[in-house]
C-alpha atoms as a PDB file:
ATOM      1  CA  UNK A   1      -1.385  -8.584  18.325  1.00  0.00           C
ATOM      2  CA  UNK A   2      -0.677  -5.174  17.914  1.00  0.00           C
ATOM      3  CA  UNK A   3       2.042  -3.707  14.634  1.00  0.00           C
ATOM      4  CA  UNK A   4       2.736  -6.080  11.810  1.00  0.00           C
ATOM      5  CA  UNK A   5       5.370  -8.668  12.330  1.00  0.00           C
ATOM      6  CA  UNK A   6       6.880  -7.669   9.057  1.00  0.00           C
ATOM      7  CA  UNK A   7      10.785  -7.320   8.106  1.00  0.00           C
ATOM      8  CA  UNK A   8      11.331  -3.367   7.794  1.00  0.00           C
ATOM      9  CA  UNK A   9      11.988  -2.318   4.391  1.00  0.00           C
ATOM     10  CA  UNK A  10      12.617   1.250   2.204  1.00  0.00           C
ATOM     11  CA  UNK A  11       9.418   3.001   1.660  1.00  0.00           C
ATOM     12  CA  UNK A  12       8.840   2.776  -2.044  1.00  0.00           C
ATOM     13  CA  UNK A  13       6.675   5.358  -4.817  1.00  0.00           C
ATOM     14  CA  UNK A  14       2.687   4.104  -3.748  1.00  0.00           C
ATOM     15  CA  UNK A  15       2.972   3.256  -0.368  1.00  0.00           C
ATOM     16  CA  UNK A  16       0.655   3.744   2.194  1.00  0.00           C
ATOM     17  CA  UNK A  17       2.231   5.248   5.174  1.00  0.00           C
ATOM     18  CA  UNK A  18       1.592   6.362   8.550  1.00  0.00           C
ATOM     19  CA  UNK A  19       3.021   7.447  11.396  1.00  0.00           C
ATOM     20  CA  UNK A  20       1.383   8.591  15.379  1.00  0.00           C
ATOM     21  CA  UNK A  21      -0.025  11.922  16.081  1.00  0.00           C
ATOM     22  CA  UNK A  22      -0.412  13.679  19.579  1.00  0.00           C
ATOM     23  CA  UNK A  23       1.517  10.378  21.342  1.00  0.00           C
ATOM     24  CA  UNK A  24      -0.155   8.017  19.766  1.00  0.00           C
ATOM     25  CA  UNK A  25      -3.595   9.274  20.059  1.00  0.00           C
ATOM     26  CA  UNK A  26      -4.515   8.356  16.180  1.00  0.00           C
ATOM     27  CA  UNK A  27      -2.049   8.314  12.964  1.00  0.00           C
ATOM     28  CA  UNK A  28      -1.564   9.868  10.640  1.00  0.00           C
ATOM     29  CA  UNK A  29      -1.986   8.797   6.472  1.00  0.00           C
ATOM     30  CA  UNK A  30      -0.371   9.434   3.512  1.00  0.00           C
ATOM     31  CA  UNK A  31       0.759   8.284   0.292  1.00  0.00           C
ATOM     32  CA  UNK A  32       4.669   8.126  -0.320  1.00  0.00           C
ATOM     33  CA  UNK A  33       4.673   9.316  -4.184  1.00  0.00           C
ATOM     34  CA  UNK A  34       8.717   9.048  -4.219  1.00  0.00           C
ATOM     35  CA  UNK A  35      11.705  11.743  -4.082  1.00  0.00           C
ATOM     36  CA  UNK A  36      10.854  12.122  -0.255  1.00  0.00           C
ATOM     37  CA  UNK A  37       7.282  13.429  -0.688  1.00  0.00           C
ATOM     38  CA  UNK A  38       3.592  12.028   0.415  1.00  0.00           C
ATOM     39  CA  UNK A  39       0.432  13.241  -0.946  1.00  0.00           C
ATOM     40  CA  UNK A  40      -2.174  13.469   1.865  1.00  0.00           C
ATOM     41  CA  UNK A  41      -5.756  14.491   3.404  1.00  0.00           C
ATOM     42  CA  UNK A  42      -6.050  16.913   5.770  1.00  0.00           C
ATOM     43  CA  UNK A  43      -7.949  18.937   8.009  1.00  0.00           C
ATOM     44  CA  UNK A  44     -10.021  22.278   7.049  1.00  0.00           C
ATOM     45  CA  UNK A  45      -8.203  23.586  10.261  1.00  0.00           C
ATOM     46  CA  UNK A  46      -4.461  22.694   8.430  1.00  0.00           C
ATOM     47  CA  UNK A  47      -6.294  23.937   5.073  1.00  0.00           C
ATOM     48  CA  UNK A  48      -6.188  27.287   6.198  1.00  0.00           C
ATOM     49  CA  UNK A  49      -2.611  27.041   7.576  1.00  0.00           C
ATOM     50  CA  UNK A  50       0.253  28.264   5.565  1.00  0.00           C
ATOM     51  CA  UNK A  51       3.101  25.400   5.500  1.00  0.00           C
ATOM     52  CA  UNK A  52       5.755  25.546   7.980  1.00  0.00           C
ATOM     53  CA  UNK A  53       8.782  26.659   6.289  1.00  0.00           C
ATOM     54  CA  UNK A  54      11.226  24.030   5.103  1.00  0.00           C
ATOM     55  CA  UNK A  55      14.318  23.788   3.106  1.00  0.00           C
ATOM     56  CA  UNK A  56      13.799  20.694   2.251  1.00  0.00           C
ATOM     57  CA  UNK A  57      10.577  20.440   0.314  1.00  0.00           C
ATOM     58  CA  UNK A  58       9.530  24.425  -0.197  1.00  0.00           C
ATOM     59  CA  UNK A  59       9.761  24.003  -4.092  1.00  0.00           C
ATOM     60  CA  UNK A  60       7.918  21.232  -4.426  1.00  0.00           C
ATOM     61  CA  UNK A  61       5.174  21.348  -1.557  1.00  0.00           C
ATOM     62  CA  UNK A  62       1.646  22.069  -3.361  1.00  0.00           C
ATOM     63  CA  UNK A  63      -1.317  22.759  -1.746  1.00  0.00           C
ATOM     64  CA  UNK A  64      -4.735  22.641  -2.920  1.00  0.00           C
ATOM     65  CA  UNK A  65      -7.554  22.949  -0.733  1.00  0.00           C
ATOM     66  CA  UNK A  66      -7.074  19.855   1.770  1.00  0.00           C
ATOM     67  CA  UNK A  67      -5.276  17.878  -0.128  1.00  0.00           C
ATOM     68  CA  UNK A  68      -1.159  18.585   0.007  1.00  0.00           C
ATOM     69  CA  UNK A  69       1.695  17.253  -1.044  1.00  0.00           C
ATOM     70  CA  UNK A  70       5.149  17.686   1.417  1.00  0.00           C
ATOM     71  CA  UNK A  71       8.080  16.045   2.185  1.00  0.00           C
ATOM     72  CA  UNK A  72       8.211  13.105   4.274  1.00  0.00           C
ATOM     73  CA  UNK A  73       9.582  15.070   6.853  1.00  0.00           C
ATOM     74  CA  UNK A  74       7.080  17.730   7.167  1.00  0.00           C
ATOM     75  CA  UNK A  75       5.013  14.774   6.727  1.00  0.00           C
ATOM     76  CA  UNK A  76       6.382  12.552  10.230  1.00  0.00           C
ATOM     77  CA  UNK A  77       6.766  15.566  12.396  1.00  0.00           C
ATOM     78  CA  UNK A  78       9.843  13.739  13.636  1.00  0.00           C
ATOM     79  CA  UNK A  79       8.054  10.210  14.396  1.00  0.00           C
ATOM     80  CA  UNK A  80       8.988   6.804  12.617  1.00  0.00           C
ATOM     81  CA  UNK A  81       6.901   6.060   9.379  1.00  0.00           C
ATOM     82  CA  UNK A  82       5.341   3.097   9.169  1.00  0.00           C
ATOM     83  CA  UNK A  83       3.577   0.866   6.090  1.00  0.00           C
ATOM     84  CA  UNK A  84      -0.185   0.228   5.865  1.00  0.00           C
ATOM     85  CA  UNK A  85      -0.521  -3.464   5.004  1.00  0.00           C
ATOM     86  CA  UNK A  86      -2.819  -4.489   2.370  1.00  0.00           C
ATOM     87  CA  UNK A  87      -4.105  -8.216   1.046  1.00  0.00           C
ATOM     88  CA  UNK A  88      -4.088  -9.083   4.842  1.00  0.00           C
ATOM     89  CA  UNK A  89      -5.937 -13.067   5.308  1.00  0.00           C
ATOM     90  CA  UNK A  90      -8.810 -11.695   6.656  1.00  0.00           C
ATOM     91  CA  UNK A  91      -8.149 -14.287  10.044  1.00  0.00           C
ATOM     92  CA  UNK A  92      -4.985 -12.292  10.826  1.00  0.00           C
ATOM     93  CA  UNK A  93      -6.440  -8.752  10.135  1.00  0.00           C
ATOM     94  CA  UNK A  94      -9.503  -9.298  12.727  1.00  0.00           C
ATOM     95  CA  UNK A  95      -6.332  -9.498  14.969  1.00  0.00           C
ATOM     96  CA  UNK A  96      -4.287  -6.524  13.608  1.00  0.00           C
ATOM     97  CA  UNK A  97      -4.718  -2.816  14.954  1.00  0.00           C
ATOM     98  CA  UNK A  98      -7.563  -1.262  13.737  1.00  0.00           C
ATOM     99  CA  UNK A  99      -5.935   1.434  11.218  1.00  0.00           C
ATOM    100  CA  UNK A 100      -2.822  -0.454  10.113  1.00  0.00           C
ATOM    101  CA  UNK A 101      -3.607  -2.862   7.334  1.00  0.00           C
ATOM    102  CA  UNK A 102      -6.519  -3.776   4.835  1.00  0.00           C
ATOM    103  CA  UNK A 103      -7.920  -7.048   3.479  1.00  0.00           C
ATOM    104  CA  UNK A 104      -7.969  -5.447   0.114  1.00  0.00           C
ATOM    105  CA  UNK A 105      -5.452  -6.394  -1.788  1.00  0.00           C
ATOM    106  CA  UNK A 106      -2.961  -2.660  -3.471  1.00  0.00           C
ATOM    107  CA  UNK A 107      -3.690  -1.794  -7.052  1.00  0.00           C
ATOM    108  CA  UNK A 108       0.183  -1.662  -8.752  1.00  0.00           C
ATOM    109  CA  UNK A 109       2.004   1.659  -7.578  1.00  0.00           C
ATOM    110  CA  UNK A 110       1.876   4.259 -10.670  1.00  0.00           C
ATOM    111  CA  UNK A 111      -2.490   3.570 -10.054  1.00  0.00           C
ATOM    112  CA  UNK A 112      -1.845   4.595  -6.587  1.00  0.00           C
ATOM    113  CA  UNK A 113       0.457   7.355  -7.318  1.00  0.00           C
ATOM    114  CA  UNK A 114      -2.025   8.967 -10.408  1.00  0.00           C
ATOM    115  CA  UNK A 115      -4.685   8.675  -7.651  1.00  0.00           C
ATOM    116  CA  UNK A 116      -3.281  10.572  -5.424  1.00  0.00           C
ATOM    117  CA  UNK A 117      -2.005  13.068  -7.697  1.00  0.00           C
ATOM    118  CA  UNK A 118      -5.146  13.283  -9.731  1.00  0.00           C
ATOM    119  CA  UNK A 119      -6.604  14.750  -6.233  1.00  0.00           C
ATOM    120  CA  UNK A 120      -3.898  16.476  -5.437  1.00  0.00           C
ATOM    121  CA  UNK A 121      -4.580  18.314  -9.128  1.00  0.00           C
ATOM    122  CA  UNK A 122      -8.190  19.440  -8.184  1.00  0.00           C
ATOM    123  CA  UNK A 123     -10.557  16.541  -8.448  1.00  0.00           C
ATOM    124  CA  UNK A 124     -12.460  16.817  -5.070  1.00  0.00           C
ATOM    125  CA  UNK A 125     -12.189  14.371  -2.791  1.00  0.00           C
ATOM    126  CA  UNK A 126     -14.630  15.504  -0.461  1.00  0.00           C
ATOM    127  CA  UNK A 127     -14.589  17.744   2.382  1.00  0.00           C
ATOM    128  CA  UNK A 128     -12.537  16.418   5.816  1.00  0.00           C
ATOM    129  CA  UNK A 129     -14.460  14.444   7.940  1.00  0.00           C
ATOM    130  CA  UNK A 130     -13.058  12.721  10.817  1.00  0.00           C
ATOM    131  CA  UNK A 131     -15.805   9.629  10.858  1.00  0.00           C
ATOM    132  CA  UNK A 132     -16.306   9.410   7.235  1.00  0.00           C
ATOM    133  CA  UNK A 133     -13.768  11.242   4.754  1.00  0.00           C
ATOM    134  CA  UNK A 134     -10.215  11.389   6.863  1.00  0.00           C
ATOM    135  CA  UNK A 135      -7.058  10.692   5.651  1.00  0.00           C
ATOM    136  CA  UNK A 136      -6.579   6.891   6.386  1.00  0.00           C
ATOM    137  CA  UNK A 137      -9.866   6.708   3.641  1.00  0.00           C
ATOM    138  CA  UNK A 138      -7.798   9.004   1.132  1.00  0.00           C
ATOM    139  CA  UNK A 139      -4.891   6.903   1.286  1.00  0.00           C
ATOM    140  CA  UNK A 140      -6.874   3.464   1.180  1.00  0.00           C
ATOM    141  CA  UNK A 141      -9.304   4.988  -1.776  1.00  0.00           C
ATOM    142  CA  UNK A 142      -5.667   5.286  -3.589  1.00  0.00           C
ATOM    143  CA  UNK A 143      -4.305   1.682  -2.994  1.00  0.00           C
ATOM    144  CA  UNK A 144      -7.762   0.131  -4.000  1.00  0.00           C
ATOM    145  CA  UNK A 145     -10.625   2.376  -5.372  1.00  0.00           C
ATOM    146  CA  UNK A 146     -12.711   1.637  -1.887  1.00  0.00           C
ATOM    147  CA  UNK A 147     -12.860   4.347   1.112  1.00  0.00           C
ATOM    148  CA  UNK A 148     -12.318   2.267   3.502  1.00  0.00           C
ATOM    149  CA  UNK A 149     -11.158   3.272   6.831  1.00  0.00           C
ATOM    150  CA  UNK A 150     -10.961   1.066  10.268  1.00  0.00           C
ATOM    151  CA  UNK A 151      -9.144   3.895  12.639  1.00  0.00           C
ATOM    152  CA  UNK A 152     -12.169   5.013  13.171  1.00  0.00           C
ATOM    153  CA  UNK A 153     -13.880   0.832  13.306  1.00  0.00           C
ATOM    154  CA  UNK A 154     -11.520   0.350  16.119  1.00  0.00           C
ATOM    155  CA  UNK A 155     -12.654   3.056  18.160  1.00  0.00           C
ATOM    156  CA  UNK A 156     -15.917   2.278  17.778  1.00  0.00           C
ATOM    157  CA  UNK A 157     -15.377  -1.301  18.970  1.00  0.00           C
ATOM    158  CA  UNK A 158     -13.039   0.074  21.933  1.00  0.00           C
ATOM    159  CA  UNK A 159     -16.573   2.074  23.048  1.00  0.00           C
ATOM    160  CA  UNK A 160     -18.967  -0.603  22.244  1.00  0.00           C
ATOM    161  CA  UNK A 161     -16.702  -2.700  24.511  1.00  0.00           C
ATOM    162  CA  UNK A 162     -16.445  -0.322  27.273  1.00  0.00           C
ATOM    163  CA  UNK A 163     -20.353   0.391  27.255  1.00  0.00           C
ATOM    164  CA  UNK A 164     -20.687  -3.382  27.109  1.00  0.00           C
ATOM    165  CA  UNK A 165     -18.379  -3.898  30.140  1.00  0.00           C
ATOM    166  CA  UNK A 166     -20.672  -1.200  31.960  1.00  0.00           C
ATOM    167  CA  UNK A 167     -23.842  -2.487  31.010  1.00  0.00           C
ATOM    168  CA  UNK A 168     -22.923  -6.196  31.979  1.00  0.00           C
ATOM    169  CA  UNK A 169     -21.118  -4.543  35.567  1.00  0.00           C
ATOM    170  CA  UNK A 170     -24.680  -2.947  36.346  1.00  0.00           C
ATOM    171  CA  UNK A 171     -26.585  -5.936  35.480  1.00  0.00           C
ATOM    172  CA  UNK A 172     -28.162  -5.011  31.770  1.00  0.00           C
ATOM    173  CA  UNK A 173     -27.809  -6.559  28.656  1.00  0.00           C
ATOM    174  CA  UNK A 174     -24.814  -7.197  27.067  1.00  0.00           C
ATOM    175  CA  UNK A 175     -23.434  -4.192  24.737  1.00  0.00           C
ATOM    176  CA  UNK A 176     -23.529  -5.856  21.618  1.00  0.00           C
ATOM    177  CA  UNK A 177     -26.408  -4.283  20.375  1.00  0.00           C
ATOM    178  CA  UNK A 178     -25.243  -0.923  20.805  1.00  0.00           C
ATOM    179  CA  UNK A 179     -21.947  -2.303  19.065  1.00  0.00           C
ATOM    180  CA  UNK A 180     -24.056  -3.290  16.183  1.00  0.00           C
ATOM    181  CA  UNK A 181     -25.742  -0.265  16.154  1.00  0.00           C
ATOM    182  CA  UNK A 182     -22.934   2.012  16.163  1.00  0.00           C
ATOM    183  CA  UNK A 183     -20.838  -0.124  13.171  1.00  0.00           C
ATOM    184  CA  UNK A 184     -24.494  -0.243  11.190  1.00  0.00           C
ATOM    185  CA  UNK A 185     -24.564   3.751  11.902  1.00  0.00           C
ATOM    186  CA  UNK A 186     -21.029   4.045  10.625  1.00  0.00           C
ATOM    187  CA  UNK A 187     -21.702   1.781   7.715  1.00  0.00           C
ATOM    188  CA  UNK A 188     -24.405   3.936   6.367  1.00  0.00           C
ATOM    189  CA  UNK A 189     -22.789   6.945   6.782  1.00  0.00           C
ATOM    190  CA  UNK A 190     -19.353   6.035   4.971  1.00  0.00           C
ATOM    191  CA  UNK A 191     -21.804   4.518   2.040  1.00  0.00           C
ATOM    192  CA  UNK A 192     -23.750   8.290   1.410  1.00  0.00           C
ATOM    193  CA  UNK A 193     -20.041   9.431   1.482  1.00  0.00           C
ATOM    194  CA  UNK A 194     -19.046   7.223  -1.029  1.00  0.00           C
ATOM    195  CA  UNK A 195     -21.898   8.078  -3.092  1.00  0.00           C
ATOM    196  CA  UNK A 196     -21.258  12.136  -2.763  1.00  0.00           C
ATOM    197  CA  UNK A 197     -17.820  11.133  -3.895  1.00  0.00           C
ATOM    198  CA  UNK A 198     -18.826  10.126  -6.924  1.00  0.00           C
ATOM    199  CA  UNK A 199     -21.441  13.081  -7.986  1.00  0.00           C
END
């Protein structure tokens, strides 16, 4: 299974949203905080940018440190937005793309929203880091109080699966091992994040 079967709706203040980045290589995550603007994570790299100029959000685009509020448009980059799922039945989400919905279930949008814009504001989030602190974590620590990300889960399992394929096509072990290793690695890691978070 690959996108959520779900009727397409209007985005609405405290969704999650994403949308594709460099053809589909990873999305992008945001939270839609209403009058056509998303608060998101991003980058030290885009930190450092100025904002491209637009017309249609250049009075109320604020940016502090990596956190930044824009309009949707600046937001998309011209590709369809698309709504993170959350209280998925955990047998349906072991199916779903890695990245596009959460077990968890959404706290009620104006939590979301003050979230986001309590960040936005100046309370630190922590640094950008693609494996631990990227913006698919931001977005999910809004909806539910947990930094949970599974972008990043998925391509772990894709490589544990395609060392696995290699080790069985050369005669070793199965791969499941290292694909235990590398989740238990990632585990850990997002945990000390979670901890610095809250220091």
């Amino acid at each position: 299974m690959g996108q959520p079967q779900s009727k397409p709706r209007f985005l609405q203040p405290g969704d999650h949203i994403y949308c594709e980045r460099e053809g589909g290589l990873y999305d992008h995550h945001g939270i839609y905080v209403g009058d056509d603007m998303v608060i998101h994570l991003q980058g030290k790299a885009k930190k450092l940018e100025p904002l491209p100029e637009c017309r249609k959000c250049k009075d109320k685009r604020v940016q502090n440190g990596e956190i930044a509020k824009v309009c949707i448009d600046c937001f998309l980059r011209g590709e369809k937005p698309r709504i993170y799922d959350y209280g998925v039945p955990l047998n349906e989400f072991r199916f779903r793309k890695r990245g596009t919905c959460c077990p968890h279930h959404s706290k009620p949008p104006h939590v979301v929203i003050s979230a986001a814009t309590y960040f936005l504001e100046g309370a630190s989030f922590g640094h950008y880091d693609m494996f631990n602190n990227n913006c698919e974590n931001f977005a999910v620590y809004c909806k539910t109080g947990c930094a949970d990300g599974y972008q990043i889960v998925g391509f772990l399992e894709k490589g544990s699966l395609a060392t696995a394929a290699v080790a069985a096509s050369l005669g070793g072990p199965p791969g499941i091992v290292l694909c235990a290793a590398s989740m238990a690695i990632y585990g850990t890691s997002k945990v000390v994040t979670g901890l610095n978070r809250h220091n």
